[in-house]
N, C-alpha and C. Protein backbone atom coordinates (compact mmCIF):
# COMPACT_ATOMS: atom_id res chain seq x y z
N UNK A 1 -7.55 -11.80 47.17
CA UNK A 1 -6.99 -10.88 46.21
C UNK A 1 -7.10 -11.53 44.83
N UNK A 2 -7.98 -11.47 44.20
CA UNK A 2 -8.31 -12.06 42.86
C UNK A 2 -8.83 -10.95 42.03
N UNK A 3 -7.47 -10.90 41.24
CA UNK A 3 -7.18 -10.34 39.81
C UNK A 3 -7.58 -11.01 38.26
N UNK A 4 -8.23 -10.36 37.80
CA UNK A 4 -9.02 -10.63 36.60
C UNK A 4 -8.17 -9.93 35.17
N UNK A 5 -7.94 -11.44 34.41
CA UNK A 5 -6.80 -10.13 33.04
C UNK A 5 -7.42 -10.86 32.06
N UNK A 6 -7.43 -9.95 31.04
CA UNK A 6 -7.74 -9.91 29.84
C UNK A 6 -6.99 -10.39 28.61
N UNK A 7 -7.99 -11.02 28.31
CA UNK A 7 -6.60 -12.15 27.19
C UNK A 7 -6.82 -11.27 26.26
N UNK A 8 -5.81 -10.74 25.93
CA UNK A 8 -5.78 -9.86 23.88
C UNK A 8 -5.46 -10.91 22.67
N UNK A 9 -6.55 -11.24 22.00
CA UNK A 9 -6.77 -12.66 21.29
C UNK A 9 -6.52 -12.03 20.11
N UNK A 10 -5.79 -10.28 19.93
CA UNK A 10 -5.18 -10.06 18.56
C UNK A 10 -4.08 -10.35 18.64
N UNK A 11 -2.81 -10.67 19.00
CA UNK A 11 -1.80 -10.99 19.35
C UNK A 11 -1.46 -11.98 17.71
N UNK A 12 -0.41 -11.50 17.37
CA UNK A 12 0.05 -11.97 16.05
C UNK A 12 -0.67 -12.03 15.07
N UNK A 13 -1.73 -11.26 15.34
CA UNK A 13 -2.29 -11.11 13.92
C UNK A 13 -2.46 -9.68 13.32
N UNK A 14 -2.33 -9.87 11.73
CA UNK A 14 -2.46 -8.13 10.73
C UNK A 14 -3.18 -7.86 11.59
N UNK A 15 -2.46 -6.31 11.47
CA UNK A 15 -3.25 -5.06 11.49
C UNK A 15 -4.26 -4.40 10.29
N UNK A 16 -5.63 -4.49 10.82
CA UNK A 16 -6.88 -4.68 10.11
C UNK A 16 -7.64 -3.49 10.22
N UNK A 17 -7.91 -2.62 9.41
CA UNK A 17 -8.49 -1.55 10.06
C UNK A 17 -9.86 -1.41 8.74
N UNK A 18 -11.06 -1.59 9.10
CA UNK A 18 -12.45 -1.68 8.28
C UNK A 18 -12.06 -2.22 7.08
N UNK A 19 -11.50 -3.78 7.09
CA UNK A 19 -11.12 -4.32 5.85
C UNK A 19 -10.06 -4.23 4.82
N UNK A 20 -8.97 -3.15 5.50
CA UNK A 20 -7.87 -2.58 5.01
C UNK A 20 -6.44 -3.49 5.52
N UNK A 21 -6.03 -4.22 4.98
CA UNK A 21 -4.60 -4.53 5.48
C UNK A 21 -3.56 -4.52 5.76
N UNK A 22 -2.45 -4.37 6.43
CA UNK A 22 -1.26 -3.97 6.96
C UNK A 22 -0.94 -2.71 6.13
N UNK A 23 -0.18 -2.51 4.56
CA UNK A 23 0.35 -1.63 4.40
C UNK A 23 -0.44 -0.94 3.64
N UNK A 24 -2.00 -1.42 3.19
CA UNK A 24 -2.88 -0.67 2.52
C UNK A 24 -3.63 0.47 3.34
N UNK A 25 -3.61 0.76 4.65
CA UNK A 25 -3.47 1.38 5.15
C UNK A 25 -2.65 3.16 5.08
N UNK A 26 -1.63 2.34 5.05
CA UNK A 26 -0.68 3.93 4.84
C UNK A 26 -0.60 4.37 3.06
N UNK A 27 -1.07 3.20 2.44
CA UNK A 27 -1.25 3.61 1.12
C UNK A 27 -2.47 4.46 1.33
N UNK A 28 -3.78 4.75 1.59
CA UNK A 28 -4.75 5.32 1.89
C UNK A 28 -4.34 6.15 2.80
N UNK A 29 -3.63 6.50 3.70
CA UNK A 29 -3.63 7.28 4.65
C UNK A 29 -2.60 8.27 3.05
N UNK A 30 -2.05 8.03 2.86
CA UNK A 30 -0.59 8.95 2.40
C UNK A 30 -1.93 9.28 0.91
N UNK A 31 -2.40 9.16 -0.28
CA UNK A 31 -3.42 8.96 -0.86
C UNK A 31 -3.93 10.07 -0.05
N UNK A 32 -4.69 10.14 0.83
CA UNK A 32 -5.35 11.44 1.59
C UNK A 32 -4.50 12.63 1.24
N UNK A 33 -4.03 12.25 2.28
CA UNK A 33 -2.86 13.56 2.16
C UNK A 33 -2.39 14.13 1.29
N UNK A 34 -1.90 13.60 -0.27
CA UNK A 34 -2.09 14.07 -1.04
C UNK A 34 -2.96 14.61 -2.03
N UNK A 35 -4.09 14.04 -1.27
CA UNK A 35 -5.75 14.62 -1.96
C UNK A 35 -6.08 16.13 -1.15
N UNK A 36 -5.12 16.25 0.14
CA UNK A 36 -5.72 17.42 0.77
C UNK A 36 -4.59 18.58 0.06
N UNK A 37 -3.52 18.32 0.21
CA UNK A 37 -2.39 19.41 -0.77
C UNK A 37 -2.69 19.51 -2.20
N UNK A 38 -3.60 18.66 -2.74
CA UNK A 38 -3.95 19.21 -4.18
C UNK A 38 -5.27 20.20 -4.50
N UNK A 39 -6.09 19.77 -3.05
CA UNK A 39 -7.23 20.90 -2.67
C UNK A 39 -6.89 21.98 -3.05
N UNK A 40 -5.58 22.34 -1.31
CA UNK A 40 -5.29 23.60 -1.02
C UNK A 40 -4.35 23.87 -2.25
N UNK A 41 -3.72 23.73 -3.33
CA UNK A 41 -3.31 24.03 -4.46
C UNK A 41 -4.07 24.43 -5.21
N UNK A 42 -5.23 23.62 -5.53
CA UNK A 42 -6.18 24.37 -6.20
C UNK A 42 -7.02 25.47 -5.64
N UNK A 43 -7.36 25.53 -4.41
CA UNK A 43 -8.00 26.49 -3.61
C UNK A 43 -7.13 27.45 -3.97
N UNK A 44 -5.84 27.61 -3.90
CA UNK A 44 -4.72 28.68 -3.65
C UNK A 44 -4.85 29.67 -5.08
N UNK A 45 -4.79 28.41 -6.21
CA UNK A 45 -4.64 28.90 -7.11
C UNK A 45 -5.59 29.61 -7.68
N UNK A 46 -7.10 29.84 -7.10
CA UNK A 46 -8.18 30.34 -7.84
C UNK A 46 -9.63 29.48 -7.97
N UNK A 47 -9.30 27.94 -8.62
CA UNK A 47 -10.17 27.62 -8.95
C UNK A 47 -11.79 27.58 -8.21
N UNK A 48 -12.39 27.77 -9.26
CA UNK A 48 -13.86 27.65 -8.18
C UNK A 48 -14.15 26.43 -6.99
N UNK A 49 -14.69 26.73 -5.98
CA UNK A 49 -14.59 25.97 -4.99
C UNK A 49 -15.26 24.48 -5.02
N UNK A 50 -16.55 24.77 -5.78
CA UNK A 50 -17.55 23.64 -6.62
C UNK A 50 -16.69 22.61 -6.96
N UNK A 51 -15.55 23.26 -8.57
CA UNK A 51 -15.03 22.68 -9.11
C UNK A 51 -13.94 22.14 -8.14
N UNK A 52 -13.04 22.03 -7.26
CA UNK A 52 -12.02 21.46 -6.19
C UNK A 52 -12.55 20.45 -5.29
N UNK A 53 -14.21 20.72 -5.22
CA UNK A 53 -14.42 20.00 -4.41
C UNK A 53 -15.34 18.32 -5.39
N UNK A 54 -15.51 18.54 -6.49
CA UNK A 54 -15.96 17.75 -7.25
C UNK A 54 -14.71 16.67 -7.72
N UNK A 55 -13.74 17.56 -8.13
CA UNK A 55 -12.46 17.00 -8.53
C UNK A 55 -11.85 16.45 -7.31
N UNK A 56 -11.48 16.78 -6.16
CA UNK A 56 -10.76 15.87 -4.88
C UNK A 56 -11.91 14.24 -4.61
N UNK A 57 -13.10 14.83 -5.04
CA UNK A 57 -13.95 13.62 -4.69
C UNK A 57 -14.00 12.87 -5.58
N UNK A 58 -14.22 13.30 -6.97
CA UNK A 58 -14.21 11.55 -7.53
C UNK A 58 -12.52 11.68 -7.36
N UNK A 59 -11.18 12.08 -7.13
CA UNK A 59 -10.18 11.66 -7.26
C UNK A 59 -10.14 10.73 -5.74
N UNK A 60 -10.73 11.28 -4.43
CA UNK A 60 -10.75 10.34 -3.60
C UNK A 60 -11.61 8.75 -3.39
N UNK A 61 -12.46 8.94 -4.39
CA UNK A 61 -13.70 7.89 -4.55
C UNK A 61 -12.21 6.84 -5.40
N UNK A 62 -11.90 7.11 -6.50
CA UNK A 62 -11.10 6.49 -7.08
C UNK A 62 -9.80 5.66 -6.12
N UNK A 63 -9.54 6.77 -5.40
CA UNK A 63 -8.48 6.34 -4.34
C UNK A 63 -8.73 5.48 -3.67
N UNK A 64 -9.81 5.25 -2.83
CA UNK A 64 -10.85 4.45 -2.05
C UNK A 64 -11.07 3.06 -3.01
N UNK A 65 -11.44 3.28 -4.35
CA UNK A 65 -11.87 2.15 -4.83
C UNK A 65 -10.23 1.08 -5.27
N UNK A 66 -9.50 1.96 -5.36
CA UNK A 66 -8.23 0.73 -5.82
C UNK A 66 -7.76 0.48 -4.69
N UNK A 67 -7.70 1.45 -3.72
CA UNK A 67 -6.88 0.77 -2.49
C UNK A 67 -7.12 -0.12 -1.76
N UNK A 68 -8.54 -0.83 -1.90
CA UNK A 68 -9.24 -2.06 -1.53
C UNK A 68 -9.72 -2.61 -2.33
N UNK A 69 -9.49 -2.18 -3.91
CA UNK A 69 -9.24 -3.66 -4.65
C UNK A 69 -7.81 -4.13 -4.94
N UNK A 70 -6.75 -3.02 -4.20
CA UNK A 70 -5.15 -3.74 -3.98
C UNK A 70 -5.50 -5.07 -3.09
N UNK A 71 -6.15 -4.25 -1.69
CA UNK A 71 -5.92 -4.83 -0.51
C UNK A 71 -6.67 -6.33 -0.82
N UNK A 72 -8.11 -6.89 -1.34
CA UNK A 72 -8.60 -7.59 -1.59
C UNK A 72 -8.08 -8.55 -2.89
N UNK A 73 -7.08 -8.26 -3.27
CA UNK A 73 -6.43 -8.65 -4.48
C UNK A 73 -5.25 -9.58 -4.02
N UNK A 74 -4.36 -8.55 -3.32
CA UNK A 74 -2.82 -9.09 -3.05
C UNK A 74 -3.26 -9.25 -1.47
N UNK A 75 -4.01 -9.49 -0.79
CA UNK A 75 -3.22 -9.69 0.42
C UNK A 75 -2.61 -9.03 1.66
N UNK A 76 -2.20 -9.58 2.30
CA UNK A 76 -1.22 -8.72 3.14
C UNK A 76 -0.07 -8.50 3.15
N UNK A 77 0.93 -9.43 1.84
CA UNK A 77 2.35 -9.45 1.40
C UNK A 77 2.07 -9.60 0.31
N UNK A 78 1.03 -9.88 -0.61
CA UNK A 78 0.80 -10.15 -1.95
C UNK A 78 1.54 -8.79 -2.95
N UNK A 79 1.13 -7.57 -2.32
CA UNK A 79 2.11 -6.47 -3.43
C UNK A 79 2.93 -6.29 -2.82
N UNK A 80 3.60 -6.65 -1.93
CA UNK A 80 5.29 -6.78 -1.67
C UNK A 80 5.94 -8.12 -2.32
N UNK A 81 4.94 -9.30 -2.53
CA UNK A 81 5.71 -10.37 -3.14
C UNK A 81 5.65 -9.93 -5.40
N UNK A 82 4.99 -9.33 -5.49
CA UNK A 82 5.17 -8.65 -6.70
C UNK A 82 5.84 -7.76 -6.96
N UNK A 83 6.28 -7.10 -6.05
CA UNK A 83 7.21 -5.60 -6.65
C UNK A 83 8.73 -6.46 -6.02
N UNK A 84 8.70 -7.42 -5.07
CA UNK A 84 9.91 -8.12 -5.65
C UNK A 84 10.12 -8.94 -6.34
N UNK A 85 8.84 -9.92 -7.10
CA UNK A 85 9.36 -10.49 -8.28
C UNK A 85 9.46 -9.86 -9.56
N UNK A 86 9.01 -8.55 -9.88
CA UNK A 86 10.10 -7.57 -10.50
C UNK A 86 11.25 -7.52 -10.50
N UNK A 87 11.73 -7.09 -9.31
CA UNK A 87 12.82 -7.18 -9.04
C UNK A 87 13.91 -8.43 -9.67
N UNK A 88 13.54 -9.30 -9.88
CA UNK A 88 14.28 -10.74 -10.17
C UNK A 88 14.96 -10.21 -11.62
N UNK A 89 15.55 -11.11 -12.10
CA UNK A 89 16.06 -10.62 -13.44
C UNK A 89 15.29 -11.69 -13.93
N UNK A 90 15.43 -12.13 -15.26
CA UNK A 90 14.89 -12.68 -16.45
C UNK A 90 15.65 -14.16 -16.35
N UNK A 91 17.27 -13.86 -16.62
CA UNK A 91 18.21 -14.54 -16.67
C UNK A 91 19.31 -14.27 -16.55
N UNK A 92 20.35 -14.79 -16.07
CA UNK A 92 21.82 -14.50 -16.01
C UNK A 92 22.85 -14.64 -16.74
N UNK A 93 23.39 -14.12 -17.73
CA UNK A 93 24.40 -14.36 -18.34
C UNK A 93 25.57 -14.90 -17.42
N UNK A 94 26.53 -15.75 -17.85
CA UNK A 94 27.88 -15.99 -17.07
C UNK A 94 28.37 -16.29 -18.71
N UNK A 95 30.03 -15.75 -18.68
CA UNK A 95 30.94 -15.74 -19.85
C UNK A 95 31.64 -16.38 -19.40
N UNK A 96 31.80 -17.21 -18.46
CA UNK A 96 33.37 -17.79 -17.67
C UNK A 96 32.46 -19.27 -17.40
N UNK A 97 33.19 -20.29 -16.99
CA UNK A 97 33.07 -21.39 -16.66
C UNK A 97 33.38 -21.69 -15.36
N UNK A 98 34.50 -20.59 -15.18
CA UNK A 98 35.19 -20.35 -14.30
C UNK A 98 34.81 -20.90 -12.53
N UNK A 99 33.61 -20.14 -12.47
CA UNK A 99 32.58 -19.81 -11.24
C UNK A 99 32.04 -21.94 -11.00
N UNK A 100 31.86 -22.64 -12.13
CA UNK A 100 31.31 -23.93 -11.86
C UNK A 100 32.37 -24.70 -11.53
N UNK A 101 33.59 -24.27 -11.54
CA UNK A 101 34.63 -25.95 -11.46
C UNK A 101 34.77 -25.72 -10.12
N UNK A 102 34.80 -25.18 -9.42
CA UNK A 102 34.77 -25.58 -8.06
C UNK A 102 34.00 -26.28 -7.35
N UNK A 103 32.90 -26.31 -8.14
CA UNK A 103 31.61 -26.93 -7.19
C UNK A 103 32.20 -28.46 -7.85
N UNK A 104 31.58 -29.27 -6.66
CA UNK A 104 31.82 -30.79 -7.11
C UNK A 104 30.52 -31.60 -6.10
């Protein structure tokens, strides 16, 4: 009785999908989606079909081109480690002294 298993040699590593990394992914996926509701907005609204379909494409070509020069830029935490060093303040004011005499 000899059973044969398969080692899965992705195991702890990003999720990689044609050069796309972890959350650049759903940035491009969500990016779509809003390229397809601005179609059917414009479809809805009249515009010529030529013109909707010229405009979703270079707006998706554009989409395509930053979302893998994010991904090739920052990383796989690289624009999460930037939108929280935003986050940081500058500096801290303290008016009291108060807060240091305890420490020794």
């Amino acid at each position: 009785m000899s059973s044969v298993y398969h080692i899965n040699k992705g195991i702890n590593k990003p999720i990689e999908f044609k050069g796309l990394k972890a959350q650049y992914i759903w940035w491009l996926g969500g990016g779509l989606v809003v390229l397809l509701i601005v179609f059917a907005i414009f479809y809805l609204c009249g515009v010529n079909m030529y013109l909707c379909l010229v405009v979703i494409a270079v707006l998706g070509t554009g989409l395509f081109m930053k979302v893998y020069a994010m991904s090739n830029k920052y990383g796989e935490y690289g624009l999460l480690k930037k939108a929280a060093k935003k986050g940081l303040p500058d500096y801290i004011r303290i008016h009291s002294k108060k807060i240091f005499q305890w420490l020794k």
